[in-house]
N, C-alpha and C. Protein backbone atom coordinates (compact mmCIF):
# COMPACT_ATOMS: atom_id res chain seq x y z
N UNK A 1 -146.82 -47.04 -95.69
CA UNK A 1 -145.59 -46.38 -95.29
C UNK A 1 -145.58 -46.11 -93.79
N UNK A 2 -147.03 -46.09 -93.40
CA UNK A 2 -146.66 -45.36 -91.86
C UNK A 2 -146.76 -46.64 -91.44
N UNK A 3 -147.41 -48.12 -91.51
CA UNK A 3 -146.72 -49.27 -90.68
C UNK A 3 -145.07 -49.10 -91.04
N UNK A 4 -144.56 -49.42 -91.74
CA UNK A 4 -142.86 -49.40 -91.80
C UNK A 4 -142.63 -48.68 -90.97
N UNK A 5 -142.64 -46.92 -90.53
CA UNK A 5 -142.36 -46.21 -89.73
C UNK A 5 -142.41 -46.64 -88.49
N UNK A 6 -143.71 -47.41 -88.04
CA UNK A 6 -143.96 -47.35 -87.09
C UNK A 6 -143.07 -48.66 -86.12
N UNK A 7 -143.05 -49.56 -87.53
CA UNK A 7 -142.25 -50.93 -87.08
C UNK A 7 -140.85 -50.64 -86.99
N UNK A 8 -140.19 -49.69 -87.63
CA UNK A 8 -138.83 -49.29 -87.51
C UNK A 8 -138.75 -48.65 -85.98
N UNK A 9 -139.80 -47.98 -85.46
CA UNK A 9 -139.68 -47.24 -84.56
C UNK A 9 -139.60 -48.17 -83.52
N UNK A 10 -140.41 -49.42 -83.33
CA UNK A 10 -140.47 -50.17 -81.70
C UNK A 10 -139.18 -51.15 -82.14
N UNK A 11 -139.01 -51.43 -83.61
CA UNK A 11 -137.93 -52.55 -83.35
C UNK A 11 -136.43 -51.44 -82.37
N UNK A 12 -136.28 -49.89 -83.38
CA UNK A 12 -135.23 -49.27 -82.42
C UNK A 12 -135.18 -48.93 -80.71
N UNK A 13 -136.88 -48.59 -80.64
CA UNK A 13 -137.30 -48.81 -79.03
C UNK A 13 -136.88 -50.15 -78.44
N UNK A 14 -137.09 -51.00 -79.10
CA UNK A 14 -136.46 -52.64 -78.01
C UNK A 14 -135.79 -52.46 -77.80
N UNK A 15 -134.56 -52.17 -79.10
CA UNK A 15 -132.99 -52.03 -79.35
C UNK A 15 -132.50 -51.65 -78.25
N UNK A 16 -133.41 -50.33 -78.18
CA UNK A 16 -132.59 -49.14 -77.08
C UNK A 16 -132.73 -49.58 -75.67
N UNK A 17 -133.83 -50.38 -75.41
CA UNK A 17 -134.50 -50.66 -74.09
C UNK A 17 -133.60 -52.16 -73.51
N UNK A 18 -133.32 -52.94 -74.96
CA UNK A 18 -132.72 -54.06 -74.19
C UNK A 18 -130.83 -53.83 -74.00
N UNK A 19 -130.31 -52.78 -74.73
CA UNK A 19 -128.91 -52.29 -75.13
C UNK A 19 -129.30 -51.93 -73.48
N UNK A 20 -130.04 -50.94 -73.19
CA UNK A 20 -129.75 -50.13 -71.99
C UNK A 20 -129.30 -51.22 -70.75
N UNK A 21 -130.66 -51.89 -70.91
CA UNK A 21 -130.94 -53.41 -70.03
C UNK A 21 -129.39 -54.32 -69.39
N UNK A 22 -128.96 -54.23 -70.98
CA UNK A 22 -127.49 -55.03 -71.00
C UNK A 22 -126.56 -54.13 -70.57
N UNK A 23 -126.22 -53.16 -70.66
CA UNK A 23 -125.51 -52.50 -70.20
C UNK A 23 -125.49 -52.28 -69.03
N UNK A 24 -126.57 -51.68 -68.23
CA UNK A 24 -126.91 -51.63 -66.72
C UNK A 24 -126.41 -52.56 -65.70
N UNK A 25 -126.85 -54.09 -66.52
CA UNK A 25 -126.37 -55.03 -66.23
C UNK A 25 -125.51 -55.31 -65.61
N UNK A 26 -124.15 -55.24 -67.02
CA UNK A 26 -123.03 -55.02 -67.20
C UNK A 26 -122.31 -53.70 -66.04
N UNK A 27 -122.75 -52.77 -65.94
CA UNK A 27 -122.59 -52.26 -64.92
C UNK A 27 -122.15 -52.66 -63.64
N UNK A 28 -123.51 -53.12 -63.00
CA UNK A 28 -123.69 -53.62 -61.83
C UNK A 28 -122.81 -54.71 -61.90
N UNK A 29 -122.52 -55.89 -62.82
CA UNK A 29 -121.86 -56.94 -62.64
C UNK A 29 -120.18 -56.29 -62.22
N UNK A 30 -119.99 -55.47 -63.25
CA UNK A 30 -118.76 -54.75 -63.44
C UNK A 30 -118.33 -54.13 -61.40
N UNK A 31 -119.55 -53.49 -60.62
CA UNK A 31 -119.29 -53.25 -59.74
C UNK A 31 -118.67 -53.99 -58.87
N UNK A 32 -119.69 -55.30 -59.34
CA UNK A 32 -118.74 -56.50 -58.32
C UNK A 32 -117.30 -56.72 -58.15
N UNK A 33 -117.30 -57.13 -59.90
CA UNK A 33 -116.20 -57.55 -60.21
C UNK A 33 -114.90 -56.61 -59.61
N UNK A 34 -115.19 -55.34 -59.91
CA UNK A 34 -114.20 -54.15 -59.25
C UNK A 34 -114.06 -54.84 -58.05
N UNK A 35 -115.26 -54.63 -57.05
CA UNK A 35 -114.93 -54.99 -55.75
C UNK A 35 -114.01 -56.47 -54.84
N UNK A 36 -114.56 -57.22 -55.89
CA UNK A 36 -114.05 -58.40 -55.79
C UNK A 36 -112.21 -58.65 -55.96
N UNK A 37 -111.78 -57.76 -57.32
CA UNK A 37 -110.76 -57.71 -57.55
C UNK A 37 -109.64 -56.87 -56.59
N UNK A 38 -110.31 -55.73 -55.83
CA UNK A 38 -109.54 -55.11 -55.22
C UNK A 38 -109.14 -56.05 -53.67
N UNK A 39 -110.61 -56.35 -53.40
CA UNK A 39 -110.14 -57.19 -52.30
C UNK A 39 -109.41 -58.58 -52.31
N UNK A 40 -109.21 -59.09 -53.64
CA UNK A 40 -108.74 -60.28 -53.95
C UNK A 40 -107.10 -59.91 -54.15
N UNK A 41 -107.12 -58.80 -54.85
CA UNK A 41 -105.38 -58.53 -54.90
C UNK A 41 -104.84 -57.61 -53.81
N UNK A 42 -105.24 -56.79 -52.75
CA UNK A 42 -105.32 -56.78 -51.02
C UNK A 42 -104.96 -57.77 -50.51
N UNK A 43 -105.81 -58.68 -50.80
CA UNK A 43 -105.32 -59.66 -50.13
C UNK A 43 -103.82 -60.91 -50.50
N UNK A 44 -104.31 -60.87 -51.56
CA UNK A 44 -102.84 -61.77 -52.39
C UNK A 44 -101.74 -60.89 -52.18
N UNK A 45 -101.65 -59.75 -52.44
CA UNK A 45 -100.22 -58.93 -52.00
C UNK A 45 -100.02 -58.51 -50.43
N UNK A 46 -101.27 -58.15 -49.81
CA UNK A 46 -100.66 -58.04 -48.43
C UNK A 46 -100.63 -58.86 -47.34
N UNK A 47 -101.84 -59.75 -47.64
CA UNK A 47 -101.34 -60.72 -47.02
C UNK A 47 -103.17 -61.05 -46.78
N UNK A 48 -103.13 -62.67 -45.77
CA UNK A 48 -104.61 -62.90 -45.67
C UNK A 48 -104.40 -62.41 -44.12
N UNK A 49 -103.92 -62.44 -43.36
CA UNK A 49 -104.17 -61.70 -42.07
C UNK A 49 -104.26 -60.38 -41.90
N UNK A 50 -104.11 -59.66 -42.57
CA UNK A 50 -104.73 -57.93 -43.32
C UNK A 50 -105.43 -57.92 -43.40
N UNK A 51 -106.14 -59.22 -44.45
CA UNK A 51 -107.36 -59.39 -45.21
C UNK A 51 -108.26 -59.94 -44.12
N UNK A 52 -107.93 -60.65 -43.06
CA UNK A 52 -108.99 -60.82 -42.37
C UNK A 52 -109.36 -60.00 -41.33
N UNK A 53 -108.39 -59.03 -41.10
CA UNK A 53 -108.73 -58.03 -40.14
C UNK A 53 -109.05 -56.88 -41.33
N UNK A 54 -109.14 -56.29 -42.19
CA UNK A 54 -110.29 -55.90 -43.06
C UNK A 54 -111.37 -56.07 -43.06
N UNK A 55 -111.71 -57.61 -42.62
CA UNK A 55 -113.14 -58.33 -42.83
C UNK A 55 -114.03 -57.67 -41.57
N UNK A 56 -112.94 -57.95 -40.77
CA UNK A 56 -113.72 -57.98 -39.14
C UNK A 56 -113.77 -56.12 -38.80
N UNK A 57 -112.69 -55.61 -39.22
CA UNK A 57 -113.12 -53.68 -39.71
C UNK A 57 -114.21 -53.27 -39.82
N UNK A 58 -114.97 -54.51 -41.45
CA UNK A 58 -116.02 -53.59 -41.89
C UNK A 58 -117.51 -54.07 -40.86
N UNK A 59 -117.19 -55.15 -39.58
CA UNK A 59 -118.13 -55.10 -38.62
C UNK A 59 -118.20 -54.58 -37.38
N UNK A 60 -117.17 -54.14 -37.16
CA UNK A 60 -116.55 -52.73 -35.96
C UNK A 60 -117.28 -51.74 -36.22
N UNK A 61 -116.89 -51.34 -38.01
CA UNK A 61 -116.87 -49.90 -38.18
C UNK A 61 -118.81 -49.99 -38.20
N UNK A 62 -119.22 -50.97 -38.84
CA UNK A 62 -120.73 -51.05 -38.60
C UNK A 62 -121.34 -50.88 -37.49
N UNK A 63 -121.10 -51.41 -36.33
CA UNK A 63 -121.10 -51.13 -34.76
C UNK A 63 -121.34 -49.39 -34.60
N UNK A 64 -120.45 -49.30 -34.84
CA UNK A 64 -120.05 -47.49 -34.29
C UNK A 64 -121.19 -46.78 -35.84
N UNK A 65 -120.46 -46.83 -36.53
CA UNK A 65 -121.77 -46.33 -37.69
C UNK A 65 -123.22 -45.79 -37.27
N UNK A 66 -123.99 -47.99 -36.88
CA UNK A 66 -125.10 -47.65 -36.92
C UNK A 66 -125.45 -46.58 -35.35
N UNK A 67 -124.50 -47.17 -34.59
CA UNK A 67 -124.92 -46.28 -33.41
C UNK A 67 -124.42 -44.77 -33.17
N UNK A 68 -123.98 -44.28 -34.37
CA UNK A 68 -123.48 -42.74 -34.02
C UNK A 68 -124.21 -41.88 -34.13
N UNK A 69 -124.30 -41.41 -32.61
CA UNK A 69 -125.06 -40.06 -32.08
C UNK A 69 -125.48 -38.97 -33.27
N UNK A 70 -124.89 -38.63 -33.90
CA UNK A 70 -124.36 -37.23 -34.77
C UNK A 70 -124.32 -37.25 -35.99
N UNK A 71 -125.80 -38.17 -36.62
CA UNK A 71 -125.89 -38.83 -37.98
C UNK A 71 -126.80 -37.53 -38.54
N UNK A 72 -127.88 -37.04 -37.34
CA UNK A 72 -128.40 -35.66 -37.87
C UNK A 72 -127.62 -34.63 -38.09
N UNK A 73 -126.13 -34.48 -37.98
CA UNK A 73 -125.40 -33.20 -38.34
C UNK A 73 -124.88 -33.61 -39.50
N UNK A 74 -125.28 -34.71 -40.31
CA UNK A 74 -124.56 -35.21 -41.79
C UNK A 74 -125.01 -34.30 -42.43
N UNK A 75 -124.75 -33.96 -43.50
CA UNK A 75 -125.28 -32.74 -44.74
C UNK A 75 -126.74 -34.28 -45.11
N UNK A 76 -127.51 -33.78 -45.53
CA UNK A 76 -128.73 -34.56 -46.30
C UNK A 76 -128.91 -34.46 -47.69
N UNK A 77 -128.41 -33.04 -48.11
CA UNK A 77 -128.38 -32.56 -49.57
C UNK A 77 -126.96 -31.73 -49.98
N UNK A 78 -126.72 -31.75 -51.11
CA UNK A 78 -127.15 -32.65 -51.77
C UNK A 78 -126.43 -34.08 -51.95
N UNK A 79 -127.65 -34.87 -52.94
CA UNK A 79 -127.09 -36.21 -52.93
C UNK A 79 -125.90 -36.50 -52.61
N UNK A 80 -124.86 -36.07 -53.69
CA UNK A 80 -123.88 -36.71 -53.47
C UNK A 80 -123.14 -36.29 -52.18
N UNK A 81 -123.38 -35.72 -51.98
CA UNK A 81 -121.97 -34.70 -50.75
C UNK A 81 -122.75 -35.89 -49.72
N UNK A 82 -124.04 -35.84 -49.38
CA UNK A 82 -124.58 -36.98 -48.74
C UNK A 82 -124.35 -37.97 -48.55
N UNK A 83 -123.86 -38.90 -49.54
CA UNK A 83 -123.58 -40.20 -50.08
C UNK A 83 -122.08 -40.10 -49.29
N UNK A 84 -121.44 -38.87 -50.49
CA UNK A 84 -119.72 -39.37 -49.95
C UNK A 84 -119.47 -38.98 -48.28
N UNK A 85 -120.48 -38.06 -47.68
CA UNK A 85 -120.23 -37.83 -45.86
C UNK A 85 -120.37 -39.17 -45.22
N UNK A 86 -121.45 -40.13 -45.65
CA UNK A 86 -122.19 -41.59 -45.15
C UNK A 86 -120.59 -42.45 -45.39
N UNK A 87 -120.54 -42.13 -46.73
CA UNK A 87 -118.82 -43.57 -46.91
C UNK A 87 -118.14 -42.92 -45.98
N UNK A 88 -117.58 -42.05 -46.36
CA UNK A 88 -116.38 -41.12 -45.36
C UNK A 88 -116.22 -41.44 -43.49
N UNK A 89 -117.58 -41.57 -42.83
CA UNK A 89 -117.90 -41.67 -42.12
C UNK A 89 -117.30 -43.29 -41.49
N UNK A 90 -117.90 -44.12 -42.79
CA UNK A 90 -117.60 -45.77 -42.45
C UNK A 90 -116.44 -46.10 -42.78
N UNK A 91 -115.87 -45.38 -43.48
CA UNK A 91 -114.12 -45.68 -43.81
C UNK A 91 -113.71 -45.32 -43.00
N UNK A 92 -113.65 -44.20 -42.27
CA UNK A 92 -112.91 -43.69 -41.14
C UNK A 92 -113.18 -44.94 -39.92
N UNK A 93 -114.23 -45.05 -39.54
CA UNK A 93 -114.07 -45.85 -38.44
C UNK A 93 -113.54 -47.17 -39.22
N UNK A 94 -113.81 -47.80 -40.55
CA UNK A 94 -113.29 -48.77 -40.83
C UNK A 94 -111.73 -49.03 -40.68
N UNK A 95 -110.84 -47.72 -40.91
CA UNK A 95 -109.79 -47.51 -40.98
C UNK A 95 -109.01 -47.42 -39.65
N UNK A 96 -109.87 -46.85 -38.83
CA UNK A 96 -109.53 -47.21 -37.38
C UNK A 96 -109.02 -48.63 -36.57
N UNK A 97 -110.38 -48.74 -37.04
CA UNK A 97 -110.65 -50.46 -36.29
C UNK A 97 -109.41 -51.70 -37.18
N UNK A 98 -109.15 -51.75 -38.59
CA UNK A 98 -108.38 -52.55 -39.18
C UNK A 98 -106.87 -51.92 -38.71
N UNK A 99 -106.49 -50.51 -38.31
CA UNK A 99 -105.21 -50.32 -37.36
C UNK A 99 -105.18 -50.87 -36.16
N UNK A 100 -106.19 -51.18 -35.53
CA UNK A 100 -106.16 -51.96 -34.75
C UNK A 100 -106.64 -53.53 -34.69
N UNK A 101 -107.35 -53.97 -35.38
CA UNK A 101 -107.40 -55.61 -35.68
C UNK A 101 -106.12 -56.03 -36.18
N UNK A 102 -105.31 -54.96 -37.14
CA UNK A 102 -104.01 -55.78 -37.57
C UNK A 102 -103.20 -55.89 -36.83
N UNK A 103 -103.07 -54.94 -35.66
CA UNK A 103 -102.14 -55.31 -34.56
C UNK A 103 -102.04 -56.77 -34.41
N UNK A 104 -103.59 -56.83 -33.82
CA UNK A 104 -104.24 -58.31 -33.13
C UNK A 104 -104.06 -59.39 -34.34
N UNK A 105 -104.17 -59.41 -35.74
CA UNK A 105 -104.32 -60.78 -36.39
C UNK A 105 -103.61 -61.25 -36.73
N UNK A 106 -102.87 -62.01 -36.26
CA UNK A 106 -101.25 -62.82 -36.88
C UNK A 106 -101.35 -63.62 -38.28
N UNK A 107 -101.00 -63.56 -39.06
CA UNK A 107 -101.05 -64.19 -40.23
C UNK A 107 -100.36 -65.31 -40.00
N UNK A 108 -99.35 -65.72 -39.43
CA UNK A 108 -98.59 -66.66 -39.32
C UNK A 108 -99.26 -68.01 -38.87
N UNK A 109 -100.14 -67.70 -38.43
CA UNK A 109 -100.91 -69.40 -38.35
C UNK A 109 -102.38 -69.16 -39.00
N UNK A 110 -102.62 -68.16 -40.06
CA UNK A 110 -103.48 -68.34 -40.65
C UNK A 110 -103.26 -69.04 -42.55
N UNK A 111 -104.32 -69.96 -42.64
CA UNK A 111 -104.34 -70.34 -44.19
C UNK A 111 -105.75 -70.28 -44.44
N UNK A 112 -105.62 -69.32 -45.84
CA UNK A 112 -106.56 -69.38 -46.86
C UNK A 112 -106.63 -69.66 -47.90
N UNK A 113 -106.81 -71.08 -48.54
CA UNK A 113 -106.39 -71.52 -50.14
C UNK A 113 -106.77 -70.14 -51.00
N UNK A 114 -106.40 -70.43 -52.46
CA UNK A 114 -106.65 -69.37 -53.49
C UNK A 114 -108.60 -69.61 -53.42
N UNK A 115 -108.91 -70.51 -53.61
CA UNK A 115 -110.21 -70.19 -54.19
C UNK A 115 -110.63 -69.80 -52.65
N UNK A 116 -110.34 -69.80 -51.36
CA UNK A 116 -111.24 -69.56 -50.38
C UNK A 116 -110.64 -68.22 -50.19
N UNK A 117 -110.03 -67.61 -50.97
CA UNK A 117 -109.70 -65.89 -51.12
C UNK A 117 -110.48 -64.96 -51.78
N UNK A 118 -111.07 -66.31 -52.96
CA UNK A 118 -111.97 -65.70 -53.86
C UNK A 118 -113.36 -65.41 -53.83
N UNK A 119 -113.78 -66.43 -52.80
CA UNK A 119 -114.66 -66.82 -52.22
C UNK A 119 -114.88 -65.66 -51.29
N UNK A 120 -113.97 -65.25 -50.30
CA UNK A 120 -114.19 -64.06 -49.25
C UNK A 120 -114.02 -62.88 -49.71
N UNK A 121 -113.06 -62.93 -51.13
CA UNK A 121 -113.48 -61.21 -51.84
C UNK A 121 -114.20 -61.09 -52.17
N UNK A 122 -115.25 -62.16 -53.23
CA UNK A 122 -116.83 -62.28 -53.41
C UNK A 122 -117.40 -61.43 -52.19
N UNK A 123 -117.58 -62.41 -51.28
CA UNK A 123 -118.69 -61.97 -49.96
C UNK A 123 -118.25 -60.68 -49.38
N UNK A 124 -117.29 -60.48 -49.30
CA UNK A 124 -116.96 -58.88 -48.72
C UNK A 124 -117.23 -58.25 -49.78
N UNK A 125 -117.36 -58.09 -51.24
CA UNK A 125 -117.97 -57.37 -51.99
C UNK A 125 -119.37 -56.88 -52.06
N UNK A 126 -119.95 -58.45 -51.83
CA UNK A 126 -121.23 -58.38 -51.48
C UNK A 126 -121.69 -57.51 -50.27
N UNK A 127 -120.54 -57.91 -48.70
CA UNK A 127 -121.17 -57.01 -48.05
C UNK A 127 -121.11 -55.49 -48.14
N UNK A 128 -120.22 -55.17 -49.35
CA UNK A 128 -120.54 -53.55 -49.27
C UNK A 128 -121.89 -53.54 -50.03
N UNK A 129 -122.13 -54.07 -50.98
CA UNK A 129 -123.50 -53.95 -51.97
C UNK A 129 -124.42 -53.98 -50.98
N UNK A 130 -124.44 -54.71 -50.15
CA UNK A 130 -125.64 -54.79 -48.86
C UNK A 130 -125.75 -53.72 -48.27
N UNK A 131 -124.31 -53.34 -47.56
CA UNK A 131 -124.51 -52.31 -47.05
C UNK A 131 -124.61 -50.68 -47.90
N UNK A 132 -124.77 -50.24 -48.66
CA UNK A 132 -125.00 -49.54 -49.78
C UNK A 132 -126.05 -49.31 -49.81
N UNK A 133 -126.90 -50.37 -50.05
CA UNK A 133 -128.31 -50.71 -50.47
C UNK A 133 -128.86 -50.10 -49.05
N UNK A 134 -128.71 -50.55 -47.69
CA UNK A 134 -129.35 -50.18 -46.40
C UNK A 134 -128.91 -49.28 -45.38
N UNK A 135 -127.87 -48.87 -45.95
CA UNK A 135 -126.93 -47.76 -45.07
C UNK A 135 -126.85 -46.81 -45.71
N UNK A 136 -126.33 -46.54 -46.53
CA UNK A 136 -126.43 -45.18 -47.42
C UNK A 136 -126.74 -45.18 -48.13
N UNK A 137 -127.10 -43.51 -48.52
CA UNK A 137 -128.31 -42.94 -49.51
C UNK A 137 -127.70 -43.18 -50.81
N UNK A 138 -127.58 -44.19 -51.45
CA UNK A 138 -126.87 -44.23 -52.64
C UNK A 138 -127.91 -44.32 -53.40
N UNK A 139 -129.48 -44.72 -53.29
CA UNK A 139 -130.47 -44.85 -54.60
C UNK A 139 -130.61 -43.28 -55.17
N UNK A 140 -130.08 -42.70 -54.14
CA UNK A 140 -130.37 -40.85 -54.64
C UNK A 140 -129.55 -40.67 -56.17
N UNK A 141 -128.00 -41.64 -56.21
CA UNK A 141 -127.48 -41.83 -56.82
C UNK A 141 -127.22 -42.77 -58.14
N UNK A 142 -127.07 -43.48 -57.85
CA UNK A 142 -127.22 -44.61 -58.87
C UNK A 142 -128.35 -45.54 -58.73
N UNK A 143 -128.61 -46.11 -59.70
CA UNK A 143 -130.57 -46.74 -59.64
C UNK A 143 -129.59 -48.33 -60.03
N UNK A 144 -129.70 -49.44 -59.54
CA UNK A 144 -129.24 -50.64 -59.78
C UNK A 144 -130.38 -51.07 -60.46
N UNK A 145 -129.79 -52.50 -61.29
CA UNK A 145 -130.69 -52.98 -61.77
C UNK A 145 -132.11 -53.92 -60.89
N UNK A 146 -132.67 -54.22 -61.63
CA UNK A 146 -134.05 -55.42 -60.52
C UNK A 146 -133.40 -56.51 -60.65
N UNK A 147 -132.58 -56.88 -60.74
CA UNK A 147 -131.65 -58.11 -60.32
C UNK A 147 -131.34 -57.58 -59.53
N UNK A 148 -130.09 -57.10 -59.56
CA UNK A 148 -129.76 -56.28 -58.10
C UNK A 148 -130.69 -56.03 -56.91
N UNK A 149 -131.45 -55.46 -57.16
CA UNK A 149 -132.29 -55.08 -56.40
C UNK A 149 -132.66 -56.67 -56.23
N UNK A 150 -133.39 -57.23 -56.55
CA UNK A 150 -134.01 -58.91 -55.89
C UNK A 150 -133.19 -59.32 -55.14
N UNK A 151 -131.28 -59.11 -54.92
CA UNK A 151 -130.29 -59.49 -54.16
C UNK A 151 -130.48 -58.90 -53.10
N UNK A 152 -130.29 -57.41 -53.46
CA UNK A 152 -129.82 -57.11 -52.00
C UNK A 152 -130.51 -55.96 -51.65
N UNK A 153 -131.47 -55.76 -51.83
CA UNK A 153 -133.07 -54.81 -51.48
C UNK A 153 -133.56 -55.43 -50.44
N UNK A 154 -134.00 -56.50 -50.40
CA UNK A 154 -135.02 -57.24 -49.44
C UNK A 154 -133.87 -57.11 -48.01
N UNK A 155 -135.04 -56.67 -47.32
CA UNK A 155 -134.42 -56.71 -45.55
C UNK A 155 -134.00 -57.90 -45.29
N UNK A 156 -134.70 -58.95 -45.76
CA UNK A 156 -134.31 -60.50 -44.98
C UNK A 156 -132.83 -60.71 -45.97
N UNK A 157 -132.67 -60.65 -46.71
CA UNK A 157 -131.28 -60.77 -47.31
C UNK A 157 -130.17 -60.20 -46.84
N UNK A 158 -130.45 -58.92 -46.15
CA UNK A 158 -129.57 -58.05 -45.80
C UNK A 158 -128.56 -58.65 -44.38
N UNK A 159 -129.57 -59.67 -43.81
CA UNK A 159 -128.96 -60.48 -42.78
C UNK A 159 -127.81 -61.61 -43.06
N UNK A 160 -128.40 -61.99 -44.56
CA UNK A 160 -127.59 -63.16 -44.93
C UNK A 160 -126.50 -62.50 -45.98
N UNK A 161 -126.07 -61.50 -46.38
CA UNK A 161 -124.92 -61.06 -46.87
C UNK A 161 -124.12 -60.25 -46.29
N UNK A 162 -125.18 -59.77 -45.10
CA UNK A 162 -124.27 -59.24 -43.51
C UNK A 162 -123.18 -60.50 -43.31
N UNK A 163 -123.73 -61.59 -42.86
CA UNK A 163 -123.24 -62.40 -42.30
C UNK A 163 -122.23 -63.30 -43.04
N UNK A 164 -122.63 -63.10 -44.31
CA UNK A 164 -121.81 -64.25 -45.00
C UNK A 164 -120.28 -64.01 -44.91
N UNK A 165 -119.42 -63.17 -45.21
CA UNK A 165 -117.98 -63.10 -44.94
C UNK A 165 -117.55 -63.47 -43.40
N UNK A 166 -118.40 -63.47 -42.19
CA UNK A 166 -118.14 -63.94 -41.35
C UNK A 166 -117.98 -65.71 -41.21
N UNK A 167 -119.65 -66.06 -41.86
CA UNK A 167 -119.59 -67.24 -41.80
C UNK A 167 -118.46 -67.91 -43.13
N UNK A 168 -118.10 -67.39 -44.27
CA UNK A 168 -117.11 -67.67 -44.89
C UNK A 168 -115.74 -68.11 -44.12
N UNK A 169 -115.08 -67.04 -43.29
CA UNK A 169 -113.75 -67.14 -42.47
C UNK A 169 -114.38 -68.24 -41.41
N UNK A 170 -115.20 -68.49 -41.09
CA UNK A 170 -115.32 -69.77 -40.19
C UNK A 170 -115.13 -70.75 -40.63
N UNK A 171 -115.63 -71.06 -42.21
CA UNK A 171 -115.14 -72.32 -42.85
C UNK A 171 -113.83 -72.26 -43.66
N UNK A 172 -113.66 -71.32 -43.82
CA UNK A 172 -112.60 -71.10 -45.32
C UNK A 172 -111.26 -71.11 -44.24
N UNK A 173 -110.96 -70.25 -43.46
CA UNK A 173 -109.45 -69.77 -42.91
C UNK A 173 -109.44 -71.02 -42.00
N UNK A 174 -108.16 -70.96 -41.37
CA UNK A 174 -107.19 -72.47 -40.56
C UNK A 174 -106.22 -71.85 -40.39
């Protein structure tokens, strides 16, 4: 009787361990997908010259970010107030800089097919996951999965999903 017990017990332990697994997953995939979708319908409704001065925003607002004086007067604790001062911080200058890139980006001689929209909401999704991962304190917060983490943990990666929405609009836009 106590093998049965005991075999009921690890088959529900897998259960629980691989349910969690999948779910987490599912999560993180789900994050993308959010991200992907918002910037994909941003862009389909307002236009791709919005969308590309969006792009070039979130490397302005990085500029000023990493170099701001007055990162020791952020709150540190707790977590979250932490987390949301760090976004708050990069939206604002993000929000700055895209009032002013949209001045500058004429849509009118820009083209971006559908899939090379999809393609740059991908990578701008990605670059917030990057930047997440190395800019703000978000592990205080949410724990991603080790997939995730194998993406966009490693420092040397962090260069190549920095870069990729840039190098995207070099091939993709006309």
């Amino acid at each position: 009787m106590n093998a049965v017990t005991d075999g009921v017990t690890q088959v529900s332990t897998l259960a629980t361990h691989t349910a969690m697994t999948v779910w987490n997953g599912l999560g993180d995939f789900l994050i993308v997908l959010i991200l992907l979708s918002v910037f994909f319908l941003f862009a389909y409704y307002v236009g791709r010259g919005p969308f590309v001065a969006l792009l070039l925003s979130f490397y302005c607002a990085y500029a000023l970010y990493a170099m701001f004086p007055y990162m020791s007067y952020l709150p540190s604790a707790p977590a979250l107030t932490a987390l949301f001062t760090h976004i708050g911080l990069y939206a604002a200058f993000c929000i700055a800089f895209y009032i002013i890139l949209r001045r500058v980006v004429v849509s009118d001689f820009l083209y971006v097919g559908l899939f090379g929209l999809i393609i740059l909401s991908f990578l701008a999704a990605t670059f917030l996951i990057s930047l997440a991962y190395h800019m703000f304190p978000i592990s205080s917060i949410y724990t991603f999965t080790p997939a995730m983490d194998l993406l966009f943990a490693a420092k040397t990666y962090f260069f190549w999903w920095f870069a990729a929405p840039a190098i995207g609009l070099f091939f993709l836009a006309r």
